[in-house]
Structure formats: structure tokens, C-alpha cells
C-alpha atoms as a PDB file:
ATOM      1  CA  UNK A   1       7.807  12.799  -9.273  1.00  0.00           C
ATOM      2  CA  UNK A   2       4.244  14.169  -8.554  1.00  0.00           C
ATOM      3  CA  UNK A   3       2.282  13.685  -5.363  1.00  0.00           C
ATOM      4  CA  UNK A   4      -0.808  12.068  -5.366  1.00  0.00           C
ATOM      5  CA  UNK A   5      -2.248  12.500  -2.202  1.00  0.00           C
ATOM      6  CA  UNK A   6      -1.906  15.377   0.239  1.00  0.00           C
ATOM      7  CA  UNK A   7      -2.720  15.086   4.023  1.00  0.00           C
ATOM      8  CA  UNK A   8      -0.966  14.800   7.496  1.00  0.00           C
ATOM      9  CA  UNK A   9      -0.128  11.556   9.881  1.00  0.00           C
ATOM     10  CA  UNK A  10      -1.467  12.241  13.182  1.00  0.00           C
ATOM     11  CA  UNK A  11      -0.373  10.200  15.727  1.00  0.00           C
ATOM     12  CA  UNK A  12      -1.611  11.936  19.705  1.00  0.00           C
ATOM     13  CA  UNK A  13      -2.263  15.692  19.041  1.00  0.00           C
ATOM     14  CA  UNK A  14       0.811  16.202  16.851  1.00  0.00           C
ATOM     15  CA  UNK A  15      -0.079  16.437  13.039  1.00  0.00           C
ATOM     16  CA  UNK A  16       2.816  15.896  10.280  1.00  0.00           C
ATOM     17  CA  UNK A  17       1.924  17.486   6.762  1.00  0.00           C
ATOM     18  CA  UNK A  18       2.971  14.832   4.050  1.00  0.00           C
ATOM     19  CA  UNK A  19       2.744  15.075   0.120  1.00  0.00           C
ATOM     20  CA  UNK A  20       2.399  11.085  -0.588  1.00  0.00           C
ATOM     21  CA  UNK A  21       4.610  10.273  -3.796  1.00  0.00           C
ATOM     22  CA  UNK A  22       4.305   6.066  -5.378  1.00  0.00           C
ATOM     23  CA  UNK A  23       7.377   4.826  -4.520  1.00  0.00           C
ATOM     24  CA  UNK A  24       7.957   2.817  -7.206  1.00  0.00           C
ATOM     25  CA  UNK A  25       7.001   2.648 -11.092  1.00  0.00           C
ATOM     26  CA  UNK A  26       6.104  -0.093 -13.651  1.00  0.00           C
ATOM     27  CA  UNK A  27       9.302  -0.531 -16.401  1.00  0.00           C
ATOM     28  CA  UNK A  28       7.123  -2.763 -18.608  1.00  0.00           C
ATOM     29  CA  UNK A  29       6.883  -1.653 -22.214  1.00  0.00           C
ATOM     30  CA  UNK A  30       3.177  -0.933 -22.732  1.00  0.00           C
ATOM     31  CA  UNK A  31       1.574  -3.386 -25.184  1.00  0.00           C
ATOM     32  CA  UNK A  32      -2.380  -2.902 -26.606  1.00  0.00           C
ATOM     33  CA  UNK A  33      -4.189  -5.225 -28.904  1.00  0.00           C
ATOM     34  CA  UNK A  34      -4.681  -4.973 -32.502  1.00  0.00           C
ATOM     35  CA  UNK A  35      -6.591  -6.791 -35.529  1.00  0.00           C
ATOM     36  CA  UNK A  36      -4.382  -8.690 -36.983  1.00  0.00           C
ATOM     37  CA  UNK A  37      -5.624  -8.158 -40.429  1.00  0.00           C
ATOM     38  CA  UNK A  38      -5.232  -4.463 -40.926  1.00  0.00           C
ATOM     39  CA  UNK A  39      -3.513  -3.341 -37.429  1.00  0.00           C
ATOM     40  CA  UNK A  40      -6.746  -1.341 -35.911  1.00  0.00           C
ATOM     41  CA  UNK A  41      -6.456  -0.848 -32.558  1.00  0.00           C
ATOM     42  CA  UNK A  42      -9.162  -3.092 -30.398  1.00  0.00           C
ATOM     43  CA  UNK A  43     -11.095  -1.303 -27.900  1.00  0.00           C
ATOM     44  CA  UNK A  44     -13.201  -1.722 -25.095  1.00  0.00           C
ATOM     45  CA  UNK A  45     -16.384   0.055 -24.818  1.00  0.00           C
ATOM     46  CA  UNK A  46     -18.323   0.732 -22.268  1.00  0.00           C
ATOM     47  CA  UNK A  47     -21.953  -0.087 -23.542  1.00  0.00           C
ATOM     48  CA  UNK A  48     -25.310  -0.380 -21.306  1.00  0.00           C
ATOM     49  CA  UNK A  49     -26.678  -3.630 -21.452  1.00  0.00           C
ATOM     50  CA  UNK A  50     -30.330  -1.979 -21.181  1.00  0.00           C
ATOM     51  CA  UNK A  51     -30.305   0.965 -23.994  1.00  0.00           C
ATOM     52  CA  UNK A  52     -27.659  -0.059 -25.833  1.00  0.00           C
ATOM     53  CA  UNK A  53     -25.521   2.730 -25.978  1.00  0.00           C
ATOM     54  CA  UNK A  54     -22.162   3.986 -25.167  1.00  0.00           C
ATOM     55  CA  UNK A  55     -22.028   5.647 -21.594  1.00  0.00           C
ATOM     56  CA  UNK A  56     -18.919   8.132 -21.070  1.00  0.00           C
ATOM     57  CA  UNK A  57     -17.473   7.526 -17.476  1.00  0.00           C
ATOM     58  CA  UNK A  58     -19.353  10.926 -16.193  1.00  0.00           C
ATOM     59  CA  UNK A  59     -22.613   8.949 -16.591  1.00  0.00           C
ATOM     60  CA  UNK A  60     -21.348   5.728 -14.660  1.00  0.00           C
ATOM     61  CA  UNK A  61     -21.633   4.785 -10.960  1.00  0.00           C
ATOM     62  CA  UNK A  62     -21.091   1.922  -8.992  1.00  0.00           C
ATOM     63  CA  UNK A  63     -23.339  -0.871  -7.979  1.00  0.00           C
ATOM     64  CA  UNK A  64     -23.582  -3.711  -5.458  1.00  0.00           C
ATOM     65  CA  UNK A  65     -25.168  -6.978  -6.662  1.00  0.00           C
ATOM     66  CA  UNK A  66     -25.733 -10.401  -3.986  1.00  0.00           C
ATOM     67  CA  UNK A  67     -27.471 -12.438  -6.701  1.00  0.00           C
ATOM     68  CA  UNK A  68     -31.335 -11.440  -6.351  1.00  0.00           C
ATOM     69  CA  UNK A  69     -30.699  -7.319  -5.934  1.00  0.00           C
ATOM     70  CA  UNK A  70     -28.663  -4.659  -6.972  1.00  0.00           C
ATOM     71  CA  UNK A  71     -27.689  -1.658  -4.874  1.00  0.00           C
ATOM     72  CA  UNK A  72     -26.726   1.496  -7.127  1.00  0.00           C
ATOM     73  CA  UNK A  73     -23.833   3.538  -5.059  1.00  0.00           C
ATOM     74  CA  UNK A  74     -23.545   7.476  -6.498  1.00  0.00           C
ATOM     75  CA  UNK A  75     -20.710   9.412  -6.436  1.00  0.00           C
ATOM     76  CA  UNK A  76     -22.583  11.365  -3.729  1.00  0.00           C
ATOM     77  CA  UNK A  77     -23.754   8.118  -1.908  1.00  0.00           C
ATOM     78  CA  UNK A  78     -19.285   7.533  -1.424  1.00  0.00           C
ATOM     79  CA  UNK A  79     -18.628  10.531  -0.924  1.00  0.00           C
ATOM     80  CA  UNK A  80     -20.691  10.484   2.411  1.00  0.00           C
ATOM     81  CA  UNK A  81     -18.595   8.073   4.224  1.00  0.00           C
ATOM     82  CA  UNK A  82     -16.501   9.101   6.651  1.00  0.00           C
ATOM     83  CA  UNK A  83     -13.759   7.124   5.363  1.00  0.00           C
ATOM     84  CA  UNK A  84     -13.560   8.898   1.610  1.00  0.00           C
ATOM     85  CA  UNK A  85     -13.424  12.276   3.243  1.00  0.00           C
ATOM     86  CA  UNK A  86     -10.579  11.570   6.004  1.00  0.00           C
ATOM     87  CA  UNK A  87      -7.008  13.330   4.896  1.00  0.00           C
ATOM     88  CA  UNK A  88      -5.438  11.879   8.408  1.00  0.00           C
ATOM     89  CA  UNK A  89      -2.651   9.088   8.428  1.00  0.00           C
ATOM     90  CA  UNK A  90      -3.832   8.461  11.979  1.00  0.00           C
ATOM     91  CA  UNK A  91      -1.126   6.181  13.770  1.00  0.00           C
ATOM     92  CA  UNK A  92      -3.503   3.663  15.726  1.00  0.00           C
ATOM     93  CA  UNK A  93       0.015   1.962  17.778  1.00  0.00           C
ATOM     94  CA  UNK A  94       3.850   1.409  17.448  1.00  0.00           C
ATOM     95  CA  UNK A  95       4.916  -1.938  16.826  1.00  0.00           C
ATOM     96  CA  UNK A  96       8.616  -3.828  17.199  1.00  0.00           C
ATOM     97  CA  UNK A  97       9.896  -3.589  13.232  1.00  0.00           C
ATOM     98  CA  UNK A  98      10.376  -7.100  13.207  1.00  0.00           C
ATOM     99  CA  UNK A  99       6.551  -8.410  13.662  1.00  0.00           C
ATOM    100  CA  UNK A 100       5.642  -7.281  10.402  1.00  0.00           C
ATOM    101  CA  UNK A 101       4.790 -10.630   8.273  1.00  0.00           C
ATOM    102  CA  UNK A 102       6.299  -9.128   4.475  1.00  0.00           C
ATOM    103  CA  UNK A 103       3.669 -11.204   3.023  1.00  0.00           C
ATOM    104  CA  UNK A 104       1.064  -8.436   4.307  1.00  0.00           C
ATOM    105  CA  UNK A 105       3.284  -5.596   2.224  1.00  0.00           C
ATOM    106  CA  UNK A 106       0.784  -4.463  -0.583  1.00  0.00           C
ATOM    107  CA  UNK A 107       2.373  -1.125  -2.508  1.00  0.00           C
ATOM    108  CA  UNK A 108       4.793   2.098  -1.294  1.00  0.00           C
ATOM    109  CA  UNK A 109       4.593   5.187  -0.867  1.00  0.00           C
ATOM    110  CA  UNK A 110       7.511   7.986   0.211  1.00  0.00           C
ATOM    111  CA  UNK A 111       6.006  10.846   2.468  1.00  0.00           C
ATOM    112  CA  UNK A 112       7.430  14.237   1.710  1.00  0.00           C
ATOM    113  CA  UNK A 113       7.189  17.049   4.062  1.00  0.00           C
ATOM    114  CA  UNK A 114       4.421  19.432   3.178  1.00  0.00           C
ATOM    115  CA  UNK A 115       4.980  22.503   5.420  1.00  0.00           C
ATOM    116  CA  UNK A 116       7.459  24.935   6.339  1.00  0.00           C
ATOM    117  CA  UNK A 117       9.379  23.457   9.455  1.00  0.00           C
ATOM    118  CA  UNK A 118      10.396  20.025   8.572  1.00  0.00           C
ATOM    119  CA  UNK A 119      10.784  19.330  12.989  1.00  0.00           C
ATOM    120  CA  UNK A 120       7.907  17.638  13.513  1.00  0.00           C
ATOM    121  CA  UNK A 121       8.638  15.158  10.606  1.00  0.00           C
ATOM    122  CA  UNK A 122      12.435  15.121  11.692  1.00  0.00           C
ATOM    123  CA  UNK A 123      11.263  14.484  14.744  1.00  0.00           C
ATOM    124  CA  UNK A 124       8.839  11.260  14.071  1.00  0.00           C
ATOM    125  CA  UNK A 125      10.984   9.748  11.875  1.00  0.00           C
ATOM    126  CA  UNK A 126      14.252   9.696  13.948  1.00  0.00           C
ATOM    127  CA  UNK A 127      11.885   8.687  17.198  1.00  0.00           C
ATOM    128  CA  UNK A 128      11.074   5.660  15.033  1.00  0.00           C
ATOM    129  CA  UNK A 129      14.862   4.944  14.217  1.00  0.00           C
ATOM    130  CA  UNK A 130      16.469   4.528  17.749  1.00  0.00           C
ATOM    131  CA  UNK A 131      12.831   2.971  19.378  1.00  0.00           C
ATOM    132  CA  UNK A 132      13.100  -0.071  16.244  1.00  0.00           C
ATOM    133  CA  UNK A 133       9.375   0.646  15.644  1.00  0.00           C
ATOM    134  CA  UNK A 134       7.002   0.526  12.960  1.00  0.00           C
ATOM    135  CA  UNK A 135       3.637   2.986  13.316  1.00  0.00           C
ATOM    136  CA  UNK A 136       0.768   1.058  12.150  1.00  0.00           C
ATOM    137  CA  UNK A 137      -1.981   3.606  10.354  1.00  0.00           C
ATOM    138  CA  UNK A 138      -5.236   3.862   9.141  1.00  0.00           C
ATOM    139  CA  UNK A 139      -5.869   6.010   5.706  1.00  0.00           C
ATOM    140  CA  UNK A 140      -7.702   6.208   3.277  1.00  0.00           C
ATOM    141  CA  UNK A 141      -7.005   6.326  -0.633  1.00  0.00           C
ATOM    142  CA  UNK A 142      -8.438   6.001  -3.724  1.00  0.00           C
ATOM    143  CA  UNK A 143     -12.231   5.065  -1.998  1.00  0.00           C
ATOM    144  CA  UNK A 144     -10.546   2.693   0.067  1.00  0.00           C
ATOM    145  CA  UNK A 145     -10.068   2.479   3.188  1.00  0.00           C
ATOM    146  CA  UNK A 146      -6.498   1.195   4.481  1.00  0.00           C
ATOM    147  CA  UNK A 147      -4.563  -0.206   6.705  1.00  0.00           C
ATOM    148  CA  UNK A 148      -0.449   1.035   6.580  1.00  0.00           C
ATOM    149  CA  UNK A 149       3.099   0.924   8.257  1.00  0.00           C
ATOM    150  CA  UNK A 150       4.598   3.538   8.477  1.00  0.00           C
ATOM    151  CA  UNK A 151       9.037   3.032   8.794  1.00  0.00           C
ATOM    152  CA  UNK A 152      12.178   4.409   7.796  1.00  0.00           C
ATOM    153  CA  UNK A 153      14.045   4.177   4.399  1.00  0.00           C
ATOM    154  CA  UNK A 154      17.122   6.449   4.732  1.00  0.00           C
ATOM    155  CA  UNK A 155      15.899   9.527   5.651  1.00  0.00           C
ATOM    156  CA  UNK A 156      12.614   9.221   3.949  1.00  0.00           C
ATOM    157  CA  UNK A 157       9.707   7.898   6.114  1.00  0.00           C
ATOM    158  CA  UNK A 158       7.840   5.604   4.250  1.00  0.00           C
ATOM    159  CA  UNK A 159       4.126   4.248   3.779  1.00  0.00           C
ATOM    160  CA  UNK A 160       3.735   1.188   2.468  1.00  0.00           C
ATOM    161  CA  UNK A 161      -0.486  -0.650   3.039  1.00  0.00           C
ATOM    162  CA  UNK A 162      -0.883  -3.744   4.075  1.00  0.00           C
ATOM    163  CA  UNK A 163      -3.212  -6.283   3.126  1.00  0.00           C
ATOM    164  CA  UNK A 164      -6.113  -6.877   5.914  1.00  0.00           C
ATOM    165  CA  UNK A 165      -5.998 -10.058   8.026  1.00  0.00           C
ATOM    166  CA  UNK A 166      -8.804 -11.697   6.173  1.00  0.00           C
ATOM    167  CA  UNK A 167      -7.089 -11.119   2.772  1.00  0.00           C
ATOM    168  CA  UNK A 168      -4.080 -13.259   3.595  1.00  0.00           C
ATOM    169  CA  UNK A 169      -4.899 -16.938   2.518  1.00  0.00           C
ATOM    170  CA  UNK A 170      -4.311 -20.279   4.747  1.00  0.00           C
ATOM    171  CA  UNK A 171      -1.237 -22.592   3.054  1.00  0.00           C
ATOM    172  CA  UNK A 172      -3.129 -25.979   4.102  1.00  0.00           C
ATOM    173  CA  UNK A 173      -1.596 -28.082   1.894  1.00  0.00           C
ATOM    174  CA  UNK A 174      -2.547 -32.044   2.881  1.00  0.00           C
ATOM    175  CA  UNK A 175       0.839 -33.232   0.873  1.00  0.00           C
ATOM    176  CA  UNK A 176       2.803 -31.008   3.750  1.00  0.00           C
ATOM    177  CA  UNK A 177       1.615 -33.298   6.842  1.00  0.00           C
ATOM    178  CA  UNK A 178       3.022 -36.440   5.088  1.00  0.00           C
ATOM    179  CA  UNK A 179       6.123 -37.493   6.962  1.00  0.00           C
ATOM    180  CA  UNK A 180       9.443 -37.021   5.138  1.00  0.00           C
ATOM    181  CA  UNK A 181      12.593 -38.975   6.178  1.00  0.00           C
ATOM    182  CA  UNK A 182      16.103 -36.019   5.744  1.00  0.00           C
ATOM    183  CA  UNK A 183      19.305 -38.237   5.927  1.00  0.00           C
ATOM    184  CA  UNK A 184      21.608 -36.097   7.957  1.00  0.00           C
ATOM    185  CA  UNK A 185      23.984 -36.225   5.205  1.00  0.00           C
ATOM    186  CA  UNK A 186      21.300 -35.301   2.262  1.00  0.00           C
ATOM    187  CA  UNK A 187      21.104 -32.066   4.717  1.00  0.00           C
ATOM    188  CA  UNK A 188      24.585 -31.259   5.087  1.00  0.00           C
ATOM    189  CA  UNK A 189      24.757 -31.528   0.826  1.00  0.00           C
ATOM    190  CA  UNK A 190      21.890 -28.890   0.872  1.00  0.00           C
ATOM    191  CA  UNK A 191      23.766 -27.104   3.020  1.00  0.00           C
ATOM    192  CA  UNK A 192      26.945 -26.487   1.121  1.00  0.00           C
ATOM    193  CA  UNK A 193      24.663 -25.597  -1.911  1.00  0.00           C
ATOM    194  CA  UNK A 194      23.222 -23.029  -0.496  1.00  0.00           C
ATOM    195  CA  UNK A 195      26.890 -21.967   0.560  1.00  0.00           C
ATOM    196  CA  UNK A 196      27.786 -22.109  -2.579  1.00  0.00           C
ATOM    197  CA  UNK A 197      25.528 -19.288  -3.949  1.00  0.00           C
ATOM    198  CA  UNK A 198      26.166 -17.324  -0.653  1.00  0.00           C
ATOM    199  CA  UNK A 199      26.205 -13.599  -1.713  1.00  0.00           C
ATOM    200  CA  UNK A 200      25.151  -9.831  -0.134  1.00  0.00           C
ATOM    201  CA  UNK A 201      22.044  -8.728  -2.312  1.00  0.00           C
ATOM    202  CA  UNK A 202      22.763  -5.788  -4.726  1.00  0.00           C
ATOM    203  CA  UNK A 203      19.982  -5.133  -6.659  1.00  0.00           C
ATOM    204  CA  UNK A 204      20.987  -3.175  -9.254  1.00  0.00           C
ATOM    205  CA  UNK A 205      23.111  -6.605 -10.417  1.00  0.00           C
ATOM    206  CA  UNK A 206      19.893  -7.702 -11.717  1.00  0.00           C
ATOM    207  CA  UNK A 207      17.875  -6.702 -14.744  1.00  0.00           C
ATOM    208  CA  UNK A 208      14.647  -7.427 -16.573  1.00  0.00           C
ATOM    209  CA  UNK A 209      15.769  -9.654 -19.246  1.00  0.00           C
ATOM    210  CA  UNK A 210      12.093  -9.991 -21.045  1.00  0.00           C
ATOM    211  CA  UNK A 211      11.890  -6.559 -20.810  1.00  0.00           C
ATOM    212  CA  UNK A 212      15.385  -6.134 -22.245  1.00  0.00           C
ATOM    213  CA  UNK A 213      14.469  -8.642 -24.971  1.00  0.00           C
ATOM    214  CA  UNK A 214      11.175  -7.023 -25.964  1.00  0.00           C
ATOM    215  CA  UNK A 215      12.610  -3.504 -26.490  1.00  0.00           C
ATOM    216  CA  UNK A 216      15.649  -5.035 -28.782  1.00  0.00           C
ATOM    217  CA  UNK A 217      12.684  -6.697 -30.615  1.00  0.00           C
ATOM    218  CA  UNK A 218      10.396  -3.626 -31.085  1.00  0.00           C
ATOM    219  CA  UNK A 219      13.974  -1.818 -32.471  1.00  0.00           C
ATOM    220  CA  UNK A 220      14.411  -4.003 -34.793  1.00  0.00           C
ATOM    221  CA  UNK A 221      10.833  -3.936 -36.235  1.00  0.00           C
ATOM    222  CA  UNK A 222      11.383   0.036 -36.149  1.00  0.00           C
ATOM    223  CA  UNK A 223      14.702  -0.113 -37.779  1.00  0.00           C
ATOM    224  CA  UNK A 224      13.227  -2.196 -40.520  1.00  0.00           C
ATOM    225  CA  UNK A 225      10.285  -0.019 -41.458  1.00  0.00           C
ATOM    226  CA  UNK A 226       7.807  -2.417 -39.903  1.00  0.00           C
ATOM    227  CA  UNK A 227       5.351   0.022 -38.255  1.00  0.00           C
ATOM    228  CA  UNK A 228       2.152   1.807 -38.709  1.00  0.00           C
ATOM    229  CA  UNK A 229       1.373   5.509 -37.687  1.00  0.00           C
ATOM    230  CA  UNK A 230      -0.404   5.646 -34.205  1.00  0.00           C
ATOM    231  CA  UNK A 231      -2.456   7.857 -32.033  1.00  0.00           C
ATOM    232  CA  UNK A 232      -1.268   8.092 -28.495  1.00  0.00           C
ATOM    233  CA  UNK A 233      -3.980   6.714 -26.322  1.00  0.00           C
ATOM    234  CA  UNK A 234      -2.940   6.904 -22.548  1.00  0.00           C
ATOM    235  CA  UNK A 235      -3.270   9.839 -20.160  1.00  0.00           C
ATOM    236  CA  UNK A 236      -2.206  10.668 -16.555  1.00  0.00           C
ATOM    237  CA  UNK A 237      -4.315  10.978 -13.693  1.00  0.00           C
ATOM    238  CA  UNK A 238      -4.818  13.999 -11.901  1.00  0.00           C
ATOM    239  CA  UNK A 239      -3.413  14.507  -8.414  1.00  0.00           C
ATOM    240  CA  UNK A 240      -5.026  14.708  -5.151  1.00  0.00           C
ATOM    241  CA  UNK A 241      -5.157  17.786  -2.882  1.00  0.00           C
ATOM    242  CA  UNK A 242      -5.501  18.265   0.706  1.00  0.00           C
ATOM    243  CA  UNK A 243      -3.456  19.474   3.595  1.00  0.00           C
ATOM    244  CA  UNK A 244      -3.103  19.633   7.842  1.00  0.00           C
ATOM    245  CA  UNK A 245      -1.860  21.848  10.253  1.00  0.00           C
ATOM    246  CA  UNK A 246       1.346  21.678  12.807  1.00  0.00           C
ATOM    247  CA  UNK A 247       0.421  22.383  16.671  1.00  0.00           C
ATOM    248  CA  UNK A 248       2.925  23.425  19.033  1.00  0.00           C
ATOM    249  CA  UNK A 249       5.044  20.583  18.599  1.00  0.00           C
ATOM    250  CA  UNK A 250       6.074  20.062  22.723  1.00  0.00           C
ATOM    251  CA  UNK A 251       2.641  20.951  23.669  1.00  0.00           C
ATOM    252  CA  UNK A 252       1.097  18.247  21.560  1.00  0.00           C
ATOM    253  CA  UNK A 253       3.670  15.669  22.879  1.00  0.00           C
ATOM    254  CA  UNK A 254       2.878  16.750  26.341  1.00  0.00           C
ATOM    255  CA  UNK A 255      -0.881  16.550  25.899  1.00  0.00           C
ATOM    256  CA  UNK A 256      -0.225  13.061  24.192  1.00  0.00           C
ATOM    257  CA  UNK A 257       0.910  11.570  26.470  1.00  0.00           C
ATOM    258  CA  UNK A 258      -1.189  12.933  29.384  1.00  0.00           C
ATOM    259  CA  UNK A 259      -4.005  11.674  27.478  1.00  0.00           C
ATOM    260  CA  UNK A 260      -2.710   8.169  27.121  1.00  0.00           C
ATOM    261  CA  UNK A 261      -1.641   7.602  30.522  1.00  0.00           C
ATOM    262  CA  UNK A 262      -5.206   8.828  31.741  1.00  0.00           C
ATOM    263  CA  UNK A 263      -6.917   6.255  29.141  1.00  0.00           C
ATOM    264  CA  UNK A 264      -4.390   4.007  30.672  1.00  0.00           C
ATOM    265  CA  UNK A 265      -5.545   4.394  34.480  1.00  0.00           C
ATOM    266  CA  UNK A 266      -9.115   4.258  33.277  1.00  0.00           C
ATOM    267  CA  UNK A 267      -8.521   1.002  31.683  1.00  0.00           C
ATOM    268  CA  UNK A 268      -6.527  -0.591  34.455  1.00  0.00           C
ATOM    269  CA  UNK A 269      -9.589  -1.676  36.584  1.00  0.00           C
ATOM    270  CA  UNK A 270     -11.183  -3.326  33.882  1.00  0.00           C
ATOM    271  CA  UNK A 271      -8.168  -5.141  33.056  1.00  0.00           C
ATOM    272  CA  UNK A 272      -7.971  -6.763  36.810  1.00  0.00           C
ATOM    273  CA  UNK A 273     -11.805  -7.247  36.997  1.00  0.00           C
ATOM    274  CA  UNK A 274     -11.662  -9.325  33.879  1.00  0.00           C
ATOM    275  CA  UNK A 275      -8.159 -11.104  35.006  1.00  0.00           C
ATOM    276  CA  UNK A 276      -9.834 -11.886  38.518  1.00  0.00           C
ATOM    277  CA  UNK A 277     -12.962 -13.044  36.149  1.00  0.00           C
ATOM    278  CA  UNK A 278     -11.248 -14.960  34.256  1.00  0.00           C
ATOM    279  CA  UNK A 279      -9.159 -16.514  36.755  1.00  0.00           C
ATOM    280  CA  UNK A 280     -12.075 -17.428  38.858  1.00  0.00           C
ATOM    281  CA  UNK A 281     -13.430 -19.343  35.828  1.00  0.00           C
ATOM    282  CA  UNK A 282     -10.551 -21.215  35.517  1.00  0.00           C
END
């Protein structure tokens, strides 16, 4: 595997260097288009609607458009947010495991230590083991900036983003509010179904049958001599650098959580004033 992303989680004052690896890959047999009169390959180009001509990616940026104007967003323009530039994993709070809706999982990442003492990152992810807790983080990755939990997968401690709030749709469905009548015996016959296929999940008993298919297909077109001569088209992106720094470890804790308690006694009298407030109100 290659890292694609270099930088630390921070969570307090203590700072955990982490190479950030995709933890999983795409097995699906890469398929392009072709004319199907001679074979030629189709492909895309990426032509100015103004000039005419064929702009290479160095000589593209991004832009904005809300129907009547168009903002035009530079490389430099992105690279000014704070956002881009951040190489932190900041932990924002610690959360019980189980409040984690999966629908909100987006992609994962494993986090590989990325200095010379591998304590602190011992240390976080056993801490997270016997408390039952998830970190919740804020990062930033490929111009975009994320939201993340951060758990436990063996001994790996693992990133995985999470959709925002607002990108999770409603299910309202006006079929699901009509009134259904379950006979108590139609219920106990679902029931012993779903007995029936009762079973511990191993997934490596399961396979990719289309993708199984499609390869035996494409050998058999080889093995006949049905084939044309190809140039290889796709290339790899390059990886990301970046780094962070280990403090004294105790120290850090220490000052951590000095510095939360104090927020938290700062915080306290607000917290009555606007219970009384409220209270009074009501």
C-alpha cells in the first residue's frame, strides 16, 4: 500500500503522526468505450466552449455559477483557505461507539504510525478500546473539508468520514403511515424464516459473481484471438506529504486536561444562568 495523506490527529495538546492509507480497493475489471466499427478508443476532451480549443488540466480552474454569475476559483484562490492547508486530524469530542448511525459511514482509511515511538498512538488507540468510544474529527482532504470517526479495527486505528447532517436524506414515504393489520401468526411464520437463514457473517464466503463472470468472459475472447493491440491509458496519483510533531506525551495529557476542566468552570455559570432563564420562561 502507499499513503496518501500525511499529518497528525491532535486531540488536547498531544499530537499523533499518521501516514493515512485507503482502506479498501475497487476489484471491478476496468471497462472504457470503443467505436464499434473499428474498435478506437472514445475519449473525452476537455474543449473551451469560448475558443474552441483543447485546454490541458494545467490551464483549468474551478468556477462557481448561481444562474446569472459565475465566480472563477484559482488554484491560489483554494489554496488560501484555512481548511486546504490544515494537516491536523483534530478530535473535536469522544462519543459512546454505539451512536454512530452506519448510514453516515462514507469511505476508510487505516492510520499508520508516522514517527519513531509508536506510545502516543498505542496509547490513543487502546484508551479508545476499554472507554467504548469513538473520536469524532475534523480534516481535511482532497479540497474538502471533513467530518470523521476515528475507532478501532484490531490493532489498527481507523478513519473512516462521515457524511454531514444535511447530506443524509428524510425517508418520508406517505405509503409508510397507512395502517397495516400483522396476524400474530403471519409474524411468528416470518419469524421462523428468518431462523431459518440464521448464520454468523463470514465474509470471505461471498464473492463477486459478475465480476467472476466478466473475467471468464474476457478469457475466453483472449483465448480465442479476439483482441486488438492497446495503449495503456490509466495512471496513479501522486501521494500527499506532510507531517506533525510528538510533545511530551504526560505533559500534554496533563495540560489537556487542565485546560478542559478550566473551559469547564468557565462555562458552568452560563449553563445555570440560561437553565434559571429558561426555567423562568417556562
Amino acid at each position: 500500500m502507499r499513503s496518501i495523506w500525511k499529518g497528525a490527529v491532535a486531540f488536547g495538546l498531544v499530537n499523533v503522526p499518521v501516514k493515512v492509507y485507503s482502506a479498501t480497493e475497487d476489484h471491478d475489471i476496468s471497462l472504457h468505450q470503443v467505436h464499434d466499427k473499428d474498435g478506437g478508443r472514445i475519449k473525452y476532451q476537455r474543449r473551451c466552449e469560448i475558443c474552441g480549443k483543447i485546454v490541458d488540466y494545467e490551464h483549468i480552474d474551478k468556477a462557481y455559477d448561481d444562474g446569472d454569475r459565475t465566480v472563477i476559483l484559482t488554484d491560489e484562490d483554494l489554496s488560501t483557505l484555512p481548511e486546504e492547508r490544515s494537516r491536523e486530524i483534530e478530535v473535536v469530542e469522544f462519543i459512546p461507539s454505539d451512536q454512530l448511525d452506519p448510514i453516515m459511514f462514507e469511505r476508510s482509511y487505516f492510520l499508520e504510525p508516522d514517527s519513531k515511538s509508536t506510545k502516543a498512538y498505542a496509547l490513543l488507540r487502546r484508551t479508545l478500546e476499554e472507554t467504548d468510544r469513538t473520536a469524532i474529527v475534523h480534516f481535511s482532504l482532497r479540497q474538502k473539508s471533513r467530518l470523521g470517526a476515528l475507532r478501532v479495527r484490531g490493532d489498527v486505528l481507523m478513519l473512516q468520514s462521515l457524511l454531514w447532517d444535511d447530506e443524509v436524506r428524510e425517508a418520508a414515504f406517505p405509503s409508510l403511515d397507512e395502517k397495516v393489520r400483522i396476524s400474530e401468526k403471519e409474524l411468528q411464520m416470518s419469524k421462523s424464516l428468518v431462523k431459518s437463514f440464521e448464520s454468523d457473517f463470514e465474509p470471505s464466503s461471498f464473492s463477486d459473481e459478475y465480476q467472476e463472470q466478466l473475467r471468464e468472459l474476457i478469457d475466453a475472447k483472449l483465448a480465442k484471438g479476439d483482441d486488438v493491440s492497446t495503449e495503456e491509458t490509466f495512471g496513479e496519483q501522486p501521494a500527499e506529504e506532510g507531517g506533525g510533531e510528538v510533545l511530551d506525551l504526560m505533559a500534554a495529557l496533563q495540560k489537556s486536561i487542565e485546560k478542559n476542566r478550566a473551559s469547564s468552570k468557565k462555562a458552568a455559570p452560563a449553563k445555570k444562568k440560561a437553565a434559571a432563564k429558561k426555567k423562568a420562561a417556562s
